[in-house]
N, C-alpha and C. Protein backbone atom coordinates (compact mmCIF):
# COMPACT_ATOMS: atom_id res chain seq x y z
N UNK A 1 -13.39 10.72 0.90
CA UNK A 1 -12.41 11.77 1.00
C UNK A 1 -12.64 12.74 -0.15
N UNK A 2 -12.40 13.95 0.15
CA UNK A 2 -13.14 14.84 -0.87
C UNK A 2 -11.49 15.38 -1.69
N UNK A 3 -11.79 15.24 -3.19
CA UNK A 3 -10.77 15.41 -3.71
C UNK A 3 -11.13 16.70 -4.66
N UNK A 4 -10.14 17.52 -4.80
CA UNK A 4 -9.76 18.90 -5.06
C UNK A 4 -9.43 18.38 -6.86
N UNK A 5 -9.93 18.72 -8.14
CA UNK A 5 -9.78 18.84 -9.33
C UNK A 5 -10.57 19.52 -10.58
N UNK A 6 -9.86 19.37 -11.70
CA UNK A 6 -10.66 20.02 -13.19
C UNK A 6 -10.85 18.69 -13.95
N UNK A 7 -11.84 19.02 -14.71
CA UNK A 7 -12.07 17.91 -16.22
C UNK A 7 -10.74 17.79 -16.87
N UNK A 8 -10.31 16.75 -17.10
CA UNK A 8 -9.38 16.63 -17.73
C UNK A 8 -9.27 16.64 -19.27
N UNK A 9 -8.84 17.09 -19.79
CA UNK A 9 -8.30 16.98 -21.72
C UNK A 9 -8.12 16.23 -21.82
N UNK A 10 -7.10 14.86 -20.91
CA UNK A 10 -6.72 13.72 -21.75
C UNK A 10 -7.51 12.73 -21.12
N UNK A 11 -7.94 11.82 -22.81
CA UNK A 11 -9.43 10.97 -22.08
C UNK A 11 -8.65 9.80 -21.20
N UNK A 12 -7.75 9.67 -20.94
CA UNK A 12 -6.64 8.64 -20.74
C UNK A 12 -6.80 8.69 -18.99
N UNK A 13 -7.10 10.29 -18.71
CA UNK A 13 -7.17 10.24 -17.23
C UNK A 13 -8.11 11.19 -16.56
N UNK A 14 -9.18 10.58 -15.76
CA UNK A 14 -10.61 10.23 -14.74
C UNK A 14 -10.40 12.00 -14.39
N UNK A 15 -9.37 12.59 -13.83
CA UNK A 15 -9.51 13.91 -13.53
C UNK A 15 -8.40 14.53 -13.98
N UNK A 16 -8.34 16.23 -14.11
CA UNK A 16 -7.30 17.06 -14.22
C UNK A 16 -6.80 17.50 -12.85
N UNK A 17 -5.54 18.24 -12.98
CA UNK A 17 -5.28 18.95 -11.67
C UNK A 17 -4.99 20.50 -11.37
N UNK A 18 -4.87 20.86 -10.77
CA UNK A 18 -4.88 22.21 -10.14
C UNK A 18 -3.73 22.87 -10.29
N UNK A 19 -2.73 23.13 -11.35
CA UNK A 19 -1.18 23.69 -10.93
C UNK A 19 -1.59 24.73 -10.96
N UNK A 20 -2.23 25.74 -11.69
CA UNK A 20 -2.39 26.93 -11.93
C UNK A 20 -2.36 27.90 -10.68
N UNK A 21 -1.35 28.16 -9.47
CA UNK A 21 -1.67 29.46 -8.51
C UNK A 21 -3.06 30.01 -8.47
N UNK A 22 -3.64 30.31 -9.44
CA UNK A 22 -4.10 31.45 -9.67
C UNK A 22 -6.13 30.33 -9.32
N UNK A 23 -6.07 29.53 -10.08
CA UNK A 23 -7.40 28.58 -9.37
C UNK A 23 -7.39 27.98 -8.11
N UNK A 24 -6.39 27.88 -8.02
CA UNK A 24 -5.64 27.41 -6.47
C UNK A 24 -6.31 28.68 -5.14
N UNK A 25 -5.97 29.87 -5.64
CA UNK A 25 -6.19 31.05 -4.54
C UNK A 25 -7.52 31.04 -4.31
N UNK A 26 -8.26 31.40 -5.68
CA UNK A 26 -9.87 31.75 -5.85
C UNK A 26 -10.15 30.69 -5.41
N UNK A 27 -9.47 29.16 -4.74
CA UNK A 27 -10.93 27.97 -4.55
C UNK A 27 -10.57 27.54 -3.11
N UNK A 28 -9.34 28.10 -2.60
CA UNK A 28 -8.87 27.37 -1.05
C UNK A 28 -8.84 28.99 -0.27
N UNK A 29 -9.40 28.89 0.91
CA UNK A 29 -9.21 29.98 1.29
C UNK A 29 -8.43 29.65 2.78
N UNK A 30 -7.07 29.97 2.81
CA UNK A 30 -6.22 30.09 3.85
C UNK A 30 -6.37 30.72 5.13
N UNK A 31 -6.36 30.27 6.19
CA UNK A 31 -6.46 30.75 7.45
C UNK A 31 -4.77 31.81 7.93
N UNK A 32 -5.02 32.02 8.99
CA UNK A 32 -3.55 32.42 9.80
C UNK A 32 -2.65 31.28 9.53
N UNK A 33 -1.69 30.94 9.17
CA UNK A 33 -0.44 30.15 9.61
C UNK A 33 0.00 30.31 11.33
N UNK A 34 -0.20 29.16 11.92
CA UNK A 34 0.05 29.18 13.11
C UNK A 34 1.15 27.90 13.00
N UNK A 35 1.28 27.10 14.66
CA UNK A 35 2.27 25.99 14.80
C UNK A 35 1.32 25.12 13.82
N UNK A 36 2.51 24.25 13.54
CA UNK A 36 2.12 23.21 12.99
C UNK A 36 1.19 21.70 13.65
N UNK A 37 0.19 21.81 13.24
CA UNK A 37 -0.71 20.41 13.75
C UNK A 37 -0.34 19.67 14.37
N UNK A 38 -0.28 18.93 15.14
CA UNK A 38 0.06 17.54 16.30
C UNK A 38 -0.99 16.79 15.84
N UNK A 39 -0.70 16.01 14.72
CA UNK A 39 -1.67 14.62 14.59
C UNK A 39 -2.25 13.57 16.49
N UNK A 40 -2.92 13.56 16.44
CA UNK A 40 -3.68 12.29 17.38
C UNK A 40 -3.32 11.41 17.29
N UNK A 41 -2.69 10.58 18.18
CA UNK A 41 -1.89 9.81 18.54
C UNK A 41 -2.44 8.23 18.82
N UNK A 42 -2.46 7.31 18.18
CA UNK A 42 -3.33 6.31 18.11
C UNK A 42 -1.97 5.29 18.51
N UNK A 43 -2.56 4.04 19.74
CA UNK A 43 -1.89 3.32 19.75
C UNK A 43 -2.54 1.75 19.80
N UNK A 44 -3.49 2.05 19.34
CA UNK A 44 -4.13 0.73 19.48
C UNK A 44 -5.05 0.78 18.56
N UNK A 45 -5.81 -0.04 18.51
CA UNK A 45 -7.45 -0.42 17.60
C UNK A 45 -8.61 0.77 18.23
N UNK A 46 -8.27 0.91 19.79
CA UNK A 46 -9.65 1.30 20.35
C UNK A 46 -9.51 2.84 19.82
N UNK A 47 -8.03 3.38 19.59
CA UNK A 47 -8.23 4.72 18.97
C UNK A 47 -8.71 5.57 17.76
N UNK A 48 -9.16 4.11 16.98
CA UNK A 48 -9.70 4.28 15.65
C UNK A 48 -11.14 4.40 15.69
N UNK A 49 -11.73 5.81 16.11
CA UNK A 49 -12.84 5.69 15.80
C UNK A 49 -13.69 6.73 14.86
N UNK A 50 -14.56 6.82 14.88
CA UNK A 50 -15.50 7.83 13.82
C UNK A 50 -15.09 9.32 14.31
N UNK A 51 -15.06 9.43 15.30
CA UNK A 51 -14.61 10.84 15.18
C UNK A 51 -13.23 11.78 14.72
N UNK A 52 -12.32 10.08 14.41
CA UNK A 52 -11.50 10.57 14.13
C UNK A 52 -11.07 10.74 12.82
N UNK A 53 -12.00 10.51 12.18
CA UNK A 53 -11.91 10.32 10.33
C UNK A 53 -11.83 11.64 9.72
N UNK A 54 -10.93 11.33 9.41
CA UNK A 54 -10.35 12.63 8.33
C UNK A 54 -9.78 13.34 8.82
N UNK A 55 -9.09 12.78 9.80
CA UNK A 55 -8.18 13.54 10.76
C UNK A 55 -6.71 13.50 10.43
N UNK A 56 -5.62 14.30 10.95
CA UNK A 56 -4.26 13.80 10.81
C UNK A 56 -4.18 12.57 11.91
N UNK A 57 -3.37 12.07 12.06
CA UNK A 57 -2.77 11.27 13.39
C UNK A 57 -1.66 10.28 12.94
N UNK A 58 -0.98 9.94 14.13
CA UNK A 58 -0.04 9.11 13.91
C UNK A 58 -0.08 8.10 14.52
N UNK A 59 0.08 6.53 14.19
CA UNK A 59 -0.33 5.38 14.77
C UNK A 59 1.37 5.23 14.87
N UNK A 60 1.12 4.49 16.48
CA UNK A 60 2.69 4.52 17.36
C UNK A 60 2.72 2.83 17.20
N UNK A 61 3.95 2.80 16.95
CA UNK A 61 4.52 1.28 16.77
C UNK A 61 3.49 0.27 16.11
N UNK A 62 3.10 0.20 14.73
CA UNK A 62 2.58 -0.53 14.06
C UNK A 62 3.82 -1.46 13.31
N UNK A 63 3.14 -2.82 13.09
CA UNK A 63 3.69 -4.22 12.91
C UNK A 63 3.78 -3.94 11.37
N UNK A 64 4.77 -4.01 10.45
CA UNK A 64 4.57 -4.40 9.07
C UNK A 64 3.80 -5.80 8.68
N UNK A 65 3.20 -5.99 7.87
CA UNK A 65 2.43 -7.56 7.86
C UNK A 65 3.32 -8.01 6.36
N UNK A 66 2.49 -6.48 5.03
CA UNK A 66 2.24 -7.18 4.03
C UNK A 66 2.12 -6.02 2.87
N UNK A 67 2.23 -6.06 1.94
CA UNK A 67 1.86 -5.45 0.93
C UNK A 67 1.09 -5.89 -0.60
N UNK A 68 0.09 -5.30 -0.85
CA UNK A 68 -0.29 -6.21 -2.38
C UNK A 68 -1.18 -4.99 -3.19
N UNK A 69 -1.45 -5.67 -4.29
CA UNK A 69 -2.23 -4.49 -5.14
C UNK A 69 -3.11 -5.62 -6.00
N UNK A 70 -3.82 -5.17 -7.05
CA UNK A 70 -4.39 -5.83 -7.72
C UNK A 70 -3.28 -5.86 -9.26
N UNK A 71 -3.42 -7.35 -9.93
CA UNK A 71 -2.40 -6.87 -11.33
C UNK A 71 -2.39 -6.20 -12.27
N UNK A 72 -4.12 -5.65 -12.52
CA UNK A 72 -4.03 -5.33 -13.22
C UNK A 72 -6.17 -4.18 -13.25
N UNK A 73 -6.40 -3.42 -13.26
CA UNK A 73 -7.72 -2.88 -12.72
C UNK A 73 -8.63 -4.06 -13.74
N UNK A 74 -8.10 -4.67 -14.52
CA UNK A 74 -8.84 -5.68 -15.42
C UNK A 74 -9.20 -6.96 -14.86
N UNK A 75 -7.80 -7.12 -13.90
CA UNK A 75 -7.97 -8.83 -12.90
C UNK A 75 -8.10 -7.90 -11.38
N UNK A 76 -8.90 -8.43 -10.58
CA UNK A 76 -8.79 -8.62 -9.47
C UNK A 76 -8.14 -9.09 -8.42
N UNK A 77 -7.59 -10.41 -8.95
CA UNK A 77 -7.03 -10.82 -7.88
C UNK A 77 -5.82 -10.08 -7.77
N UNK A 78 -5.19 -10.36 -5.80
CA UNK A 78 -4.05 -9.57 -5.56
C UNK A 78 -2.87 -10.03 -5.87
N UNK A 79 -1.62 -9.11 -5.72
CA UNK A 79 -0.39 -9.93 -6.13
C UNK A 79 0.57 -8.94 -4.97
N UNK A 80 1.46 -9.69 -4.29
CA UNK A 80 2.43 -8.69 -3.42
C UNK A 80 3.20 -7.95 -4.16
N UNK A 81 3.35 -6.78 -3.13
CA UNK A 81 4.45 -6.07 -4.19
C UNK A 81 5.45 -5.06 -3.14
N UNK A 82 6.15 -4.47 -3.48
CA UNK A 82 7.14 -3.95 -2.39
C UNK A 82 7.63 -2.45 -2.79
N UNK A 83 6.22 -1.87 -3.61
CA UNK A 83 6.55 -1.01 -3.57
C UNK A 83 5.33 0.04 -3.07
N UNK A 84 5.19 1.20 -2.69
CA UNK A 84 4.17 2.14 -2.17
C UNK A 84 2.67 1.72 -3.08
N UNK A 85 2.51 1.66 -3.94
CA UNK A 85 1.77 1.40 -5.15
C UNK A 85 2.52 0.83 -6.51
N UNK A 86 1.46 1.28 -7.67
CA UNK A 86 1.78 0.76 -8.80
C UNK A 86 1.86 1.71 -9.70
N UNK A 87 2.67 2.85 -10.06
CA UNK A 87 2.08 3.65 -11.40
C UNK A 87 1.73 3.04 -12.56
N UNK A 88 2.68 1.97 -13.18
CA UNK A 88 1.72 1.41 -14.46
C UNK A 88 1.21 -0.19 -14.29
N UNK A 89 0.02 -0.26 -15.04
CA UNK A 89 -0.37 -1.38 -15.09
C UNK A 89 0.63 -2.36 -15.35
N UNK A 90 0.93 -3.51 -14.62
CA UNK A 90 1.61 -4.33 -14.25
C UNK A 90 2.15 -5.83 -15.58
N UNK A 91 -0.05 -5.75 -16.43
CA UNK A 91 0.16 -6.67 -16.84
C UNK A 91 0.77 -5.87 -18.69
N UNK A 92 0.62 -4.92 -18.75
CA UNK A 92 0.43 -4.00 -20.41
C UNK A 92 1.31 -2.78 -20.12
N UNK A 93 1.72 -2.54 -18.79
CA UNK A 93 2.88 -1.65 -18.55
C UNK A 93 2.47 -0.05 -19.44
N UNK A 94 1.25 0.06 -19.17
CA UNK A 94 0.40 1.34 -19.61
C UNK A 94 0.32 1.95 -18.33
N UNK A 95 0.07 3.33 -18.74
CA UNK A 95 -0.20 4.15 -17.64
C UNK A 95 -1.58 4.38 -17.27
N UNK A 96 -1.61 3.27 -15.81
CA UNK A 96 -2.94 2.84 -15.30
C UNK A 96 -2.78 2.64 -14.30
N UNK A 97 -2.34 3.54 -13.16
CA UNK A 97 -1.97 4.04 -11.85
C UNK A 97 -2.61 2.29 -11.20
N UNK A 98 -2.45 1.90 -10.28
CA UNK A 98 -3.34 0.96 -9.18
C UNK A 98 -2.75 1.43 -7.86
N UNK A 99 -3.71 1.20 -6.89
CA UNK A 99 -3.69 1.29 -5.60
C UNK A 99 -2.57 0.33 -5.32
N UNK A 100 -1.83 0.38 -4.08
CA UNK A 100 -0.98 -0.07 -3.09
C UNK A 100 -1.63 -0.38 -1.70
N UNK A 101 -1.30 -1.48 -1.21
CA UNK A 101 -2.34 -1.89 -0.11
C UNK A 101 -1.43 -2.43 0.93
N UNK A 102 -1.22 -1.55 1.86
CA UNK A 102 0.01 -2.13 2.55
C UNK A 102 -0.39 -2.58 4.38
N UNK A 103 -0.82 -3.51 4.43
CA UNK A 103 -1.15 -3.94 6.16
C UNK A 103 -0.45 -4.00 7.08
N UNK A 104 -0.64 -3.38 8.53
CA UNK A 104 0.18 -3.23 9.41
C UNK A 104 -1.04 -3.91 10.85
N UNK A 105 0.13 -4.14 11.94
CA UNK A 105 -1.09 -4.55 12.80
C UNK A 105 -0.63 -3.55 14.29
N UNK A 106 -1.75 -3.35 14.99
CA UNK A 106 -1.13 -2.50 15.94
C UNK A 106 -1.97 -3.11 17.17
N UNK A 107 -2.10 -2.68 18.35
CA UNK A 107 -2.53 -3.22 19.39
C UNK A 107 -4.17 -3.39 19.63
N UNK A 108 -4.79 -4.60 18.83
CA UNK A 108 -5.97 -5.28 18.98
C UNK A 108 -6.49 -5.51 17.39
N UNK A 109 -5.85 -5.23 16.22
CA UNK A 109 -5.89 -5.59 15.54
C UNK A 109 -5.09 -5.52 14.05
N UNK A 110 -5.66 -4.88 12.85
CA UNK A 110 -4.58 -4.32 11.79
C UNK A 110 -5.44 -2.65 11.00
N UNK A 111 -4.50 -2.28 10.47
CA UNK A 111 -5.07 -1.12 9.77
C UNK A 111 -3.99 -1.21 8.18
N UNK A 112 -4.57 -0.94 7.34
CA UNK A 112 -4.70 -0.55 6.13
C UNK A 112 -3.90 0.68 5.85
N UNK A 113 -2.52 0.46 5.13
CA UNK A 113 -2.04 1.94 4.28
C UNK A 113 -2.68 1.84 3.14
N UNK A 114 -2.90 2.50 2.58
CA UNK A 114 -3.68 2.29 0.95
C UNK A 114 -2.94 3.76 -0.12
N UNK A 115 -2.27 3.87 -0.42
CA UNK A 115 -1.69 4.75 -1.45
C UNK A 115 -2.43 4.67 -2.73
N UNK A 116 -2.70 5.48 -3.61
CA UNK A 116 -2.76 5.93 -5.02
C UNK A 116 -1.42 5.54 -5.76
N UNK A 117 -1.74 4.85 -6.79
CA UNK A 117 -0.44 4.65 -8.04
C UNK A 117 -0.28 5.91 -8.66
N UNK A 118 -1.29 7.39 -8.55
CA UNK A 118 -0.77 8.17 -8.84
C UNK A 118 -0.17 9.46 -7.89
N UNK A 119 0.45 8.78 -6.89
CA UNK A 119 1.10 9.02 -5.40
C UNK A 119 2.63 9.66 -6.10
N UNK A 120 2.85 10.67 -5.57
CA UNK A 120 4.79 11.21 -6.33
C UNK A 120 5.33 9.74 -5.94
N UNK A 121 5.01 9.18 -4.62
CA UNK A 121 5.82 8.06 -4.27
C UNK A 121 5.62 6.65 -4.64
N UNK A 122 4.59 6.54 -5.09
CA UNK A 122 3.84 5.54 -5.62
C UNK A 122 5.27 4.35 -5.61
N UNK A 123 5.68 4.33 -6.93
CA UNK A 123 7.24 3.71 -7.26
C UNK A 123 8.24 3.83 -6.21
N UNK A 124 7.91 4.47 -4.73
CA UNK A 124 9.27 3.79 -4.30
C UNK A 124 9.38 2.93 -3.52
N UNK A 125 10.00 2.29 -3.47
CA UNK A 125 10.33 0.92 -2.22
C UNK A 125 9.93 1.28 -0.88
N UNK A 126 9.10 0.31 -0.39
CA UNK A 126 8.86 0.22 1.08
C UNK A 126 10.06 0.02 1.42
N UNK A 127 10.89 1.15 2.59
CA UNK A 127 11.91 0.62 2.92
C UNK A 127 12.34 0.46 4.21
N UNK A 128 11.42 -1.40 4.39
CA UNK A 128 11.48 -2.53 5.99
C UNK A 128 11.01 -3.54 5.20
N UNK A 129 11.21 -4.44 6.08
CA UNK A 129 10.39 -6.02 5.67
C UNK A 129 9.36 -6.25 6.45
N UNK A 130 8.54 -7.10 6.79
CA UNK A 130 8.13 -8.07 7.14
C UNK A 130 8.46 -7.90 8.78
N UNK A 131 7.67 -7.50 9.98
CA UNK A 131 8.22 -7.65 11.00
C UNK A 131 8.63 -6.62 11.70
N UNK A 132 9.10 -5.17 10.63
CA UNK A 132 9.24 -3.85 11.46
C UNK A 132 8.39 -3.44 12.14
N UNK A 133 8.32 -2.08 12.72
CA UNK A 133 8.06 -1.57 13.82
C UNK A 133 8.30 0.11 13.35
N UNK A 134 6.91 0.71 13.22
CA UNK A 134 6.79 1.70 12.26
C UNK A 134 5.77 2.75 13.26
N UNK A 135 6.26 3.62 13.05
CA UNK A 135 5.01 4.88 13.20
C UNK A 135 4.65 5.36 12.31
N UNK A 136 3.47 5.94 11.44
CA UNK A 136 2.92 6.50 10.57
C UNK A 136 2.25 7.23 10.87
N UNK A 137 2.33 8.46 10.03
CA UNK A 137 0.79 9.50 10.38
C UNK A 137 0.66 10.10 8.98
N UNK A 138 -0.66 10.23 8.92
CA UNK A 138 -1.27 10.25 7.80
C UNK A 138 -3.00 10.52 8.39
N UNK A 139 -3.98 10.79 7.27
CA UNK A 139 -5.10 11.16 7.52
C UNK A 139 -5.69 9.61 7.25
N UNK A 140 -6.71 9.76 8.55
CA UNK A 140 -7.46 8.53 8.89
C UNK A 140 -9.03 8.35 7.63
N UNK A 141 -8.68 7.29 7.43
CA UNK A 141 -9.99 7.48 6.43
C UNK A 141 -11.08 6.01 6.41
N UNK A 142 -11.84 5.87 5.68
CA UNK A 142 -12.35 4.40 5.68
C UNK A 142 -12.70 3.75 4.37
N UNK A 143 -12.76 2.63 3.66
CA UNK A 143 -12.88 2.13 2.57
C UNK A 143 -13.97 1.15 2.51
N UNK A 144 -14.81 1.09 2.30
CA UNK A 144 -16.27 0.11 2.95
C UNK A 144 -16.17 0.27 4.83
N UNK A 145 -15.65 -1.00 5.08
CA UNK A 145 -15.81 -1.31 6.26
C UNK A 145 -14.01 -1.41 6.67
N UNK A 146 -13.11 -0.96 6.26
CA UNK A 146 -11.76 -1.18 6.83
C UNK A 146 -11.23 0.46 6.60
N UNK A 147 -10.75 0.29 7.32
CA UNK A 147 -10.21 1.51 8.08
C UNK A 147 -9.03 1.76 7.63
N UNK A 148 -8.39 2.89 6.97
CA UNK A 148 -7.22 2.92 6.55
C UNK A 148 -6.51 4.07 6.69
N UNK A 149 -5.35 4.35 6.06
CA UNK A 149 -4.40 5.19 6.46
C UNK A 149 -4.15 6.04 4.81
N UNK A 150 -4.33 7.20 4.87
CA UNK A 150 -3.68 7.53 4.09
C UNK A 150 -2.40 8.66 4.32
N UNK A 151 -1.57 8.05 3.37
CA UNK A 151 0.03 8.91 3.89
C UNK A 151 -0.07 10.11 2.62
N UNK A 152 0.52 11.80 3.24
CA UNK A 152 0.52 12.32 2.03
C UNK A 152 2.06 12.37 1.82
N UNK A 153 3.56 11.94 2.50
CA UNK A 153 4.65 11.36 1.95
C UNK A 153 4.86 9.86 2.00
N UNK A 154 5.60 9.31 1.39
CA UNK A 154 6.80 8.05 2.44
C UNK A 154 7.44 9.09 3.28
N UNK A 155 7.67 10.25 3.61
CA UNK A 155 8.46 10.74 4.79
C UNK A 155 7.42 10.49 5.68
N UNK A 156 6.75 10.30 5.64
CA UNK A 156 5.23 10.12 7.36
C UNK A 156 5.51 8.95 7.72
N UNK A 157 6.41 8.12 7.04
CA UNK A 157 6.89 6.65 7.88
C UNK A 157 8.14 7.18 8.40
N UNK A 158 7.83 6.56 10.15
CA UNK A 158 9.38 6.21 10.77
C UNK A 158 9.78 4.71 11.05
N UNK A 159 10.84 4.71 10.90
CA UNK A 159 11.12 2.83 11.38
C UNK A 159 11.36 3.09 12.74
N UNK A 160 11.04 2.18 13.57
CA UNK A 160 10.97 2.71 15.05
C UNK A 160 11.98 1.34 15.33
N UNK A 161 11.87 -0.10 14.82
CA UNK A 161 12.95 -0.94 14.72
C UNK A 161 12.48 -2.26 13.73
């Protein structure tokens, strides 16, 4: 996924960002504003395919499974957690963003939410358990070999029940 940034000043963090309007204009060049996009509509496994990567879409009635992250970018192993991601490291409570890894299953198999700890939403509560019944749309992406979801709110989740 191709990500939009500057060198950062603080050695603390991998990239800078873009607030400035003014680098913003000179580097994105805007089309017409027309209706708004209709993500692709995925309701199963078989709709996940290569052509659809990097696309918007919305996957219809996906299963909540699970959520986990790693504890710490130092340990590997996973630990559940219940929230979108992690903004600080878990085990030193430093600011050391971790991924959020949240599994859902939909008709023939599962797909992957995967959030950034440095997500606005990162910190907030998944809010379903275990067992809901969700639509999401978000841009389709892939991580080795698993297929995932990326959301650019928690508003791109609906609870469907």
């Amino acid at each position: 996924m191709v990500s939009i940034g500057s060198p950062s000043t603080d050695p603390d963090y991998k990239n800078g960002y873009m607030d400035a309007p003014l680098v913003i204009n000179s580097s994105i060049f805007r089309g017409d504003l027309k209706a708004p996009v209709a993500p692709a509509e995925i309701s199963s496994t078989a709709g996940i395919t290569e052509d659809r990567m990097g696309t918007w879409v919305i996957i219809k009635d996906a299963v909540y499974v699970k959520g986990e992250t790693q504890y710490s970018n130092a340990h590997p192993d996973t630990y559940p957690i219940t929230t979108w991601a992690v903004k600080n490291d878990l085990n030193t409570s430093e600011d050391d963003a971790i991924y959020g890894i949240h599994t859902f299953t939909i008709n023939g198999g599962e797909i992957a939410v995967r959030t950034s700890g440095y997500a606005k939403f990162a910190d907030t509560p998944v809010p379903f358990a275990a067992g809901a019944k969700v639509n999401l749309k978000g841009v389709l992406t892939r991580y080795n070999n698993t297929f995932q979801l990326a959301l650019n709110t928690d508003r791109d989740v609906e609870v469907v029940q």
